[in-house]
C-alpha atoms as a PDB file:
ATOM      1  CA  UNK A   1    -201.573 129.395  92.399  1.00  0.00           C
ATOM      2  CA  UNK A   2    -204.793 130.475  94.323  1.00  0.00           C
ATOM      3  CA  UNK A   3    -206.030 129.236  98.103  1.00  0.00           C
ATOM      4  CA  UNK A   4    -208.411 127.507  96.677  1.00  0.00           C
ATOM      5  CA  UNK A   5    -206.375 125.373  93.713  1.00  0.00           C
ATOM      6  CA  UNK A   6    -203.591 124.319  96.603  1.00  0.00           C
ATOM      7  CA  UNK A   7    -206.228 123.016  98.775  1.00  0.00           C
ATOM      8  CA  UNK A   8    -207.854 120.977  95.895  1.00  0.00           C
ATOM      9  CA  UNK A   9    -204.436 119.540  94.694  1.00  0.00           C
ATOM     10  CA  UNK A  10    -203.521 119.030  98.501  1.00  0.00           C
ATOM     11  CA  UNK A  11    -206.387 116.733  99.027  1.00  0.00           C
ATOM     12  CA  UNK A  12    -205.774 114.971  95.412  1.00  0.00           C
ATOM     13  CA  UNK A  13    -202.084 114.384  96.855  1.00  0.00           C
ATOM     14  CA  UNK A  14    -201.507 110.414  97.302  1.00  0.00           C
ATOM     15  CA  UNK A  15    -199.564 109.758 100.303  1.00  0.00           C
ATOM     16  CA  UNK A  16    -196.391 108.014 100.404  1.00  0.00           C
ATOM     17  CA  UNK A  17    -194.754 106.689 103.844  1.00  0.00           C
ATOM     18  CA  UNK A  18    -191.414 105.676 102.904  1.00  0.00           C
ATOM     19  CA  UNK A  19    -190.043 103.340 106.577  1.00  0.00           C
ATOM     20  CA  UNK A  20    -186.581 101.743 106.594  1.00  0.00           C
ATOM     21  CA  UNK A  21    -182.879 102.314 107.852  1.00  0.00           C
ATOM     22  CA  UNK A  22    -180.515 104.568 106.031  1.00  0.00           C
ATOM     23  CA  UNK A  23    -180.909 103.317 102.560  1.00  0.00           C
ATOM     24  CA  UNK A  24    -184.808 104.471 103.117  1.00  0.00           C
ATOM     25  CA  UNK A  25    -183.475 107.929 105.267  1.00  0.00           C
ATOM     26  CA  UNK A  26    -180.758 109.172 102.740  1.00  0.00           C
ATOM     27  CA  UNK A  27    -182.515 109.578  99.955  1.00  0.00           C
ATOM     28  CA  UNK A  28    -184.667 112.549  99.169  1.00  0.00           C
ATOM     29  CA  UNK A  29    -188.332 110.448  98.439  1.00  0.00           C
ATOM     30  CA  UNK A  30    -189.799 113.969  98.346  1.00  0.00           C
ATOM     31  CA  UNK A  31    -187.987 115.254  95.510  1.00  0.00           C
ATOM     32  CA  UNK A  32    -188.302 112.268  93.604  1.00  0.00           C
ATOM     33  CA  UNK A  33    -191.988 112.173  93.522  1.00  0.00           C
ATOM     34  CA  UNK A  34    -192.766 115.281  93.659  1.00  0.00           C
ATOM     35  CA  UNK A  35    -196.008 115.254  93.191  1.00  0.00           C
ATOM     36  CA  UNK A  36    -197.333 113.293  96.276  1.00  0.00           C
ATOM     37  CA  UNK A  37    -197.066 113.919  99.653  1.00  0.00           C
ATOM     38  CA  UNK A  38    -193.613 112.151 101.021  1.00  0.00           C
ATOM     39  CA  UNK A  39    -192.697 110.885 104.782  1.00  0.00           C
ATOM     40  CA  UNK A  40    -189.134 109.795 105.148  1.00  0.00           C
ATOM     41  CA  UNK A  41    -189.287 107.771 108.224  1.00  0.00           C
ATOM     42  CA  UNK A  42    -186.056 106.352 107.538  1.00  0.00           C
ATOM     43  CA  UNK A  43    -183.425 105.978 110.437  1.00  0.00           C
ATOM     44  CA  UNK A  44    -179.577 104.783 109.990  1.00  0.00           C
ATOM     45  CA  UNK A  45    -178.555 101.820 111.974  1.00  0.00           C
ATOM     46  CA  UNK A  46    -182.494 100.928 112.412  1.00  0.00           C
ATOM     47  CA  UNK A  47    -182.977  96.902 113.119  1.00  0.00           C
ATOM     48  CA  UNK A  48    -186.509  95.157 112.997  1.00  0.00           C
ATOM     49  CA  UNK A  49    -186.457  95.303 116.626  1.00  0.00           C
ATOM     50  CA  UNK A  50    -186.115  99.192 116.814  1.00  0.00           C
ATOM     51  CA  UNK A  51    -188.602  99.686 114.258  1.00  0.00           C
ATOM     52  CA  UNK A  52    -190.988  97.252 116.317  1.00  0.00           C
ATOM     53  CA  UNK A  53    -190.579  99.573 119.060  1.00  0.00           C
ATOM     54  CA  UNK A  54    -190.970 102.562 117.501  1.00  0.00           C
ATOM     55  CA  UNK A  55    -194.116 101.451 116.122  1.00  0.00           C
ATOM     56  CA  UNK A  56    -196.341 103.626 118.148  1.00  0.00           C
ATOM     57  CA  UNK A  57    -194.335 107.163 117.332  1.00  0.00           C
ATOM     58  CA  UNK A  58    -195.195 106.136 113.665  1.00  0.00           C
ATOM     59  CA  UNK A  59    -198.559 105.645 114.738  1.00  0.00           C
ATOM     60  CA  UNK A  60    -198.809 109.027 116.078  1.00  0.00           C
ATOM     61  CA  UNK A  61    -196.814 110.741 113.224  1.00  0.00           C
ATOM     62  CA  UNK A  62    -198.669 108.969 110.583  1.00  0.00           C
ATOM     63  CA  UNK A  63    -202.131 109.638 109.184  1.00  0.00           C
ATOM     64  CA  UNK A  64    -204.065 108.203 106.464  1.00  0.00           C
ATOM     65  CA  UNK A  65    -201.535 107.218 104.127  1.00  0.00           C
ATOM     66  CA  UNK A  66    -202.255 105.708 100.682  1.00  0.00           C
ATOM     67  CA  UNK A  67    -198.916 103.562 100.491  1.00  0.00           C
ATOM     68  CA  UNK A  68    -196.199 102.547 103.200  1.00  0.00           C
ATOM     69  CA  UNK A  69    -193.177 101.434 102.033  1.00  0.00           C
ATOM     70  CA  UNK A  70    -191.475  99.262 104.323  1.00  0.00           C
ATOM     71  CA  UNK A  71    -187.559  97.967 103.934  1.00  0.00           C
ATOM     72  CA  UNK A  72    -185.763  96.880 106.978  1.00  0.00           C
ATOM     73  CA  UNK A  73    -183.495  93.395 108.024  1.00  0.00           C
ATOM     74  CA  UNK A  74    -180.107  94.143 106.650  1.00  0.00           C
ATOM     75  CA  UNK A  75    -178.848  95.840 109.685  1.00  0.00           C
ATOM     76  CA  UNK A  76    -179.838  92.509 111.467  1.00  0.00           C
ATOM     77  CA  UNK A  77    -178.493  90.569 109.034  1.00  0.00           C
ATOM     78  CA  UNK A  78    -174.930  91.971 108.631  1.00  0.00           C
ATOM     79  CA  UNK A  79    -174.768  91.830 112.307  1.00  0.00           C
ATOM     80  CA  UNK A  80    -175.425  87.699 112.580  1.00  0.00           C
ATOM     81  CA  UNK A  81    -179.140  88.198 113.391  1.00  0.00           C
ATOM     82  CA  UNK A  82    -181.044  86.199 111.368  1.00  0.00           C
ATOM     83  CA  UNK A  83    -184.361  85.821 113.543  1.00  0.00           C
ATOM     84  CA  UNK A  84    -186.003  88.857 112.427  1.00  0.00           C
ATOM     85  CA  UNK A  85    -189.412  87.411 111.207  1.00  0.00           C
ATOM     86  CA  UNK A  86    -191.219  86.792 114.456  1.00  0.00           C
ATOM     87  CA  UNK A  87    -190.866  91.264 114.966  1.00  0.00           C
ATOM     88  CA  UNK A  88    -190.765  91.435 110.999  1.00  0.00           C
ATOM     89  CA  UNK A  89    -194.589  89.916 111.134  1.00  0.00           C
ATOM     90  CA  UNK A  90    -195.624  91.906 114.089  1.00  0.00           C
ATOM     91  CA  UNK A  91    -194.733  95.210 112.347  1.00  0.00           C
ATOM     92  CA  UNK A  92    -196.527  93.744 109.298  1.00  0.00           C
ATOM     93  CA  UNK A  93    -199.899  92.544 111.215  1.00  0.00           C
ATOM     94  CA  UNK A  94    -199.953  96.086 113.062  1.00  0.00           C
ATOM     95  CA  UNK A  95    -199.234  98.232 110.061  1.00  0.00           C
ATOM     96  CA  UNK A  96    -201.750  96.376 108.129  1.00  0.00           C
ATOM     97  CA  UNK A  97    -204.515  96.769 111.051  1.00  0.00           C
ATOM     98  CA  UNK A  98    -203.723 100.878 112.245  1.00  0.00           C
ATOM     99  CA  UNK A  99    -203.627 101.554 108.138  1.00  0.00           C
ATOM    100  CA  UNK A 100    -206.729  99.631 106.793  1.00  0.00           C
ATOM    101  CA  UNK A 101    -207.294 102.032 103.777  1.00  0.00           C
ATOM    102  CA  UNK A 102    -203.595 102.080 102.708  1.00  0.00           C
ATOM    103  CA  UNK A 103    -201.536  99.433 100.784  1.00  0.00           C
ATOM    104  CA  UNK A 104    -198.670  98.662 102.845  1.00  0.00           C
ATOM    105  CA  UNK A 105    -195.652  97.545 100.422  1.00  0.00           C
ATOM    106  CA  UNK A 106    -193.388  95.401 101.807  1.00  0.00           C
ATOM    107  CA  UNK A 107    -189.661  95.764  99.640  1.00  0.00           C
ATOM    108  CA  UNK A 108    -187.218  93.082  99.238  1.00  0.00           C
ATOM    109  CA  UNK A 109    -183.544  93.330 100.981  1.00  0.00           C
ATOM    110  CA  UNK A 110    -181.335  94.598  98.720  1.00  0.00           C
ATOM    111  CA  UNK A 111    -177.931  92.443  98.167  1.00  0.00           C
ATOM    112  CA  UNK A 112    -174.959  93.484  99.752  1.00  0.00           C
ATOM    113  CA  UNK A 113    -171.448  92.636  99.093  1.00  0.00           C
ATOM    114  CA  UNK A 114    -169.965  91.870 102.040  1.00  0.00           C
ATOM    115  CA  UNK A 115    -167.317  88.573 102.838  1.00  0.00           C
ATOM    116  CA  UNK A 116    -169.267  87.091 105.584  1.00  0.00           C
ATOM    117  CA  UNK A 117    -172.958  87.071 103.973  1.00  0.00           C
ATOM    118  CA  UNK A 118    -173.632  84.678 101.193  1.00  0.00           C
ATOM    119  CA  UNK A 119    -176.539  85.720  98.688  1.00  0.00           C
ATOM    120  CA  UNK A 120    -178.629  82.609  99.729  1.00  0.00           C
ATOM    121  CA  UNK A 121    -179.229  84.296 103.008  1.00  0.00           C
ATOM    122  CA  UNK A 122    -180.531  87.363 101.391  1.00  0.00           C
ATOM    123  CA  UNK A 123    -182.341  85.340  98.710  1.00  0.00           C
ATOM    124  CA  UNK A 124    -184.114  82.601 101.911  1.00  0.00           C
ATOM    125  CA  UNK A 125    -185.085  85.920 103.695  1.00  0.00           C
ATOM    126  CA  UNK A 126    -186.965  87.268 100.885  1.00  0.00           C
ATOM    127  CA  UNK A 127    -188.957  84.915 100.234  1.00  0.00           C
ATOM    128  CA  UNK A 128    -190.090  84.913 103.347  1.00  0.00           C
ATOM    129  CA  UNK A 129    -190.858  88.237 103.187  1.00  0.00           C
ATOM    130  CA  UNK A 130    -192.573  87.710  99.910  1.00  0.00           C
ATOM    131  CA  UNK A 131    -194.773  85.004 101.974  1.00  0.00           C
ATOM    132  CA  UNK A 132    -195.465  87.630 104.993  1.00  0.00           C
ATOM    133  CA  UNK A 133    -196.867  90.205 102.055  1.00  0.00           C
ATOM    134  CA  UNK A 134    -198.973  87.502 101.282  1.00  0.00           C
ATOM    135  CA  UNK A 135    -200.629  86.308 104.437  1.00  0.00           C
ATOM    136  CA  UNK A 136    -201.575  89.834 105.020  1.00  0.00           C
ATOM    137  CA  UNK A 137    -202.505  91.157 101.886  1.00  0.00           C
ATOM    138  CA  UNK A 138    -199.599  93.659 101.637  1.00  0.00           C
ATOM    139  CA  UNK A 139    -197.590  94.240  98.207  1.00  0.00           C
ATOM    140  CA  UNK A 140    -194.363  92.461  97.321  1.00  0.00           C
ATOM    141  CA  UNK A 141    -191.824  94.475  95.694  1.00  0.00           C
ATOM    142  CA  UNK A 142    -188.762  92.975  94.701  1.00  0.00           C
ATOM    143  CA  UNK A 143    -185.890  95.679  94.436  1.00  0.00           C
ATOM    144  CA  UNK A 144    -183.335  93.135  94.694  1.00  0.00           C
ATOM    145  CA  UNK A 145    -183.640  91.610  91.168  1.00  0.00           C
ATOM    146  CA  UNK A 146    -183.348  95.434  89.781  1.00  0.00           C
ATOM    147  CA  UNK A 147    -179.676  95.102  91.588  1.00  0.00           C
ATOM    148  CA  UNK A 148    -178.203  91.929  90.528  1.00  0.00           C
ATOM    149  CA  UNK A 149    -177.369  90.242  87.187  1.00  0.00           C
ATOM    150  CA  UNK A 150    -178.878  86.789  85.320  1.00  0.00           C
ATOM    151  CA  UNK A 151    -176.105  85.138  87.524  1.00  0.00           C
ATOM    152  CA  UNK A 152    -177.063  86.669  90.710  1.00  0.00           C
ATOM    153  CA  UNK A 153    -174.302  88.932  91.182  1.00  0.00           C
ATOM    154  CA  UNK A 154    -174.396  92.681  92.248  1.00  0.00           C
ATOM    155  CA  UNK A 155    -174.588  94.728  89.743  1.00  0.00           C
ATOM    156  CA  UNK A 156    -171.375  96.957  89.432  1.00  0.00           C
ATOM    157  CA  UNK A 157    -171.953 100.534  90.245  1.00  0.00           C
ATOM    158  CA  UNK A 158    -175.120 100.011  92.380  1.00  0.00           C
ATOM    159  CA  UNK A 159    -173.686  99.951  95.298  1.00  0.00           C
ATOM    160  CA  UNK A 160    -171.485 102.444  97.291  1.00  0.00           C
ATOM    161  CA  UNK A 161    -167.195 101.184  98.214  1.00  0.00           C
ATOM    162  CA  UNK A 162    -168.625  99.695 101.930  1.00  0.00           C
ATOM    163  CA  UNK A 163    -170.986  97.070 100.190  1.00  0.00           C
ATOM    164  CA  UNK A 164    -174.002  98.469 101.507  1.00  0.00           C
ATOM    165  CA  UNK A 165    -175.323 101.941 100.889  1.00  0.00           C
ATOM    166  CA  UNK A 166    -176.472 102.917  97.415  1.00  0.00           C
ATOM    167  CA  UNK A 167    -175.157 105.317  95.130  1.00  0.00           C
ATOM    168  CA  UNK A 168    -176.897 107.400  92.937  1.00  0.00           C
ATOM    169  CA  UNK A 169    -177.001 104.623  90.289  1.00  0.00           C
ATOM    170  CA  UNK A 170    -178.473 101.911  93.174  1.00  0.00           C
ATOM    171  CA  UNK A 171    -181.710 105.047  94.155  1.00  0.00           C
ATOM    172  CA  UNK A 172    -182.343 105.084  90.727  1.00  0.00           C
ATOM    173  CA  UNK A 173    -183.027 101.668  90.015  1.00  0.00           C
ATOM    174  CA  UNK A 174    -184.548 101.509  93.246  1.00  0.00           C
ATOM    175  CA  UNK A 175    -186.826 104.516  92.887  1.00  0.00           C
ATOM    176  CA  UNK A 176    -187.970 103.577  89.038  1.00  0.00           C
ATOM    177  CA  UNK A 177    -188.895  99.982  90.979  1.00  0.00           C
ATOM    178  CA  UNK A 178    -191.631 102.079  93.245  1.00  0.00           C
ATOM    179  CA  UNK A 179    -192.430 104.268  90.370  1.00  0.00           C
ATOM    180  CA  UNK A 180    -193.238 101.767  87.885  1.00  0.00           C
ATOM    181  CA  UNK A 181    -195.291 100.194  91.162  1.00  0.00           C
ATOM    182  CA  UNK A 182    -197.218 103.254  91.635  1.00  0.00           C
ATOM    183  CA  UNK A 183    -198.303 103.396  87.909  1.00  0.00           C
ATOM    184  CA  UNK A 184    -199.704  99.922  88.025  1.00  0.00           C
ATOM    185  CA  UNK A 185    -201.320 100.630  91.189  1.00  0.00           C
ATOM    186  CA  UNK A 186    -202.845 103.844  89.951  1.00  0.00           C
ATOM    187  CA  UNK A 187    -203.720 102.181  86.192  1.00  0.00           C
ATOM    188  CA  UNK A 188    -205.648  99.177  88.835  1.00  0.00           C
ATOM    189  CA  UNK A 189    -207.885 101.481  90.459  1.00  0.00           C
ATOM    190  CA  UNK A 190    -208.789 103.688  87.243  1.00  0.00           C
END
């Protein structure tokens, strides 16, 4: 491939900013979609509140992305937190401000199955998340109906033996959720 070609496709390269905890940093985005330009600003053990302070770092790292995808709350949640909107909507309203030509896409919390949270918590927090999208224009994508059945139960073989990592089976259902997104994003602006 000549200079001049990899510049052209370079610049033709849609930009993906995947943000999150470890579901979001131990997968290999890149690979996936291959053909855009992938940031895995995923970090294990991550809560709202450490992504609302590390806010500004993504700032600096981050440059005119086309799409940020943005998971985060379960860490929070398995650990009794449940008042993570208030940060949650500050992330949201400065993402959507710094980023004004991208589409920020905020992702539904993925079940879990773990004794001491009931699916109703997961379930009340997204849609309020699906609410947040809304009041600032950001995409709703809801993973979390890819992962459970009609009856609302995790699917079996989604999910990794500690009830809340993925497996390979749980990234692909997750990653043909953004892919099928990106198609009907790129079909809306043809």
């Amino acid at each position: 491939m000549n200079h001049m070609h990899m510049q052209a496709r370079q610049q033709t390269m849609t930009k993906l900013v995947f943000i999150g905890d470890s579901l979001t940093q131990w997968y290999d985005w890149q690979r996936r979609f291959s053909d855009h330009e992938v940031s895995n600003l995923g970090i294990s053990g991550e809560t709202v509140e450490g992504l609302l302070a590390r806010r500004e770092h993504i700032r600096l790292q981050v440059h005119d992305p086309d799409f940020i995808f943005l998971m985060t709350g379960i860490n929070d949640i398995a650990n009794g937190q449940y008042h993570i909107f208030e940060p949650y909507h500050e992330i949201v309203r400065n993402f959507t401000t710094w980023y004004k030509k991208a589409q920020l896409v905020i992702q539904s919390i993925l079940p879990v199955e773990l004794e001491w949270i009931g699916s109703s918590v997961i379930d009340e927090a997204n849609g309020r998340l699906e609410r947040l999208a809304r009041e600032f224009g950001a995409d709703y994508l809801n993973v979390h109906r890819s992962f459970v059945d009609a009856a609302g139960k995790v699917k079996k073989g989604y999910l990794s033996d500690d009830g809340v990592h993925l497996n390979a089976r749980g990234y692909e259902a997750w990653s043909h959720d953004v892919e099928r997104y990106l198609r009907t994003r790129d079909a809306g602006k043809k």
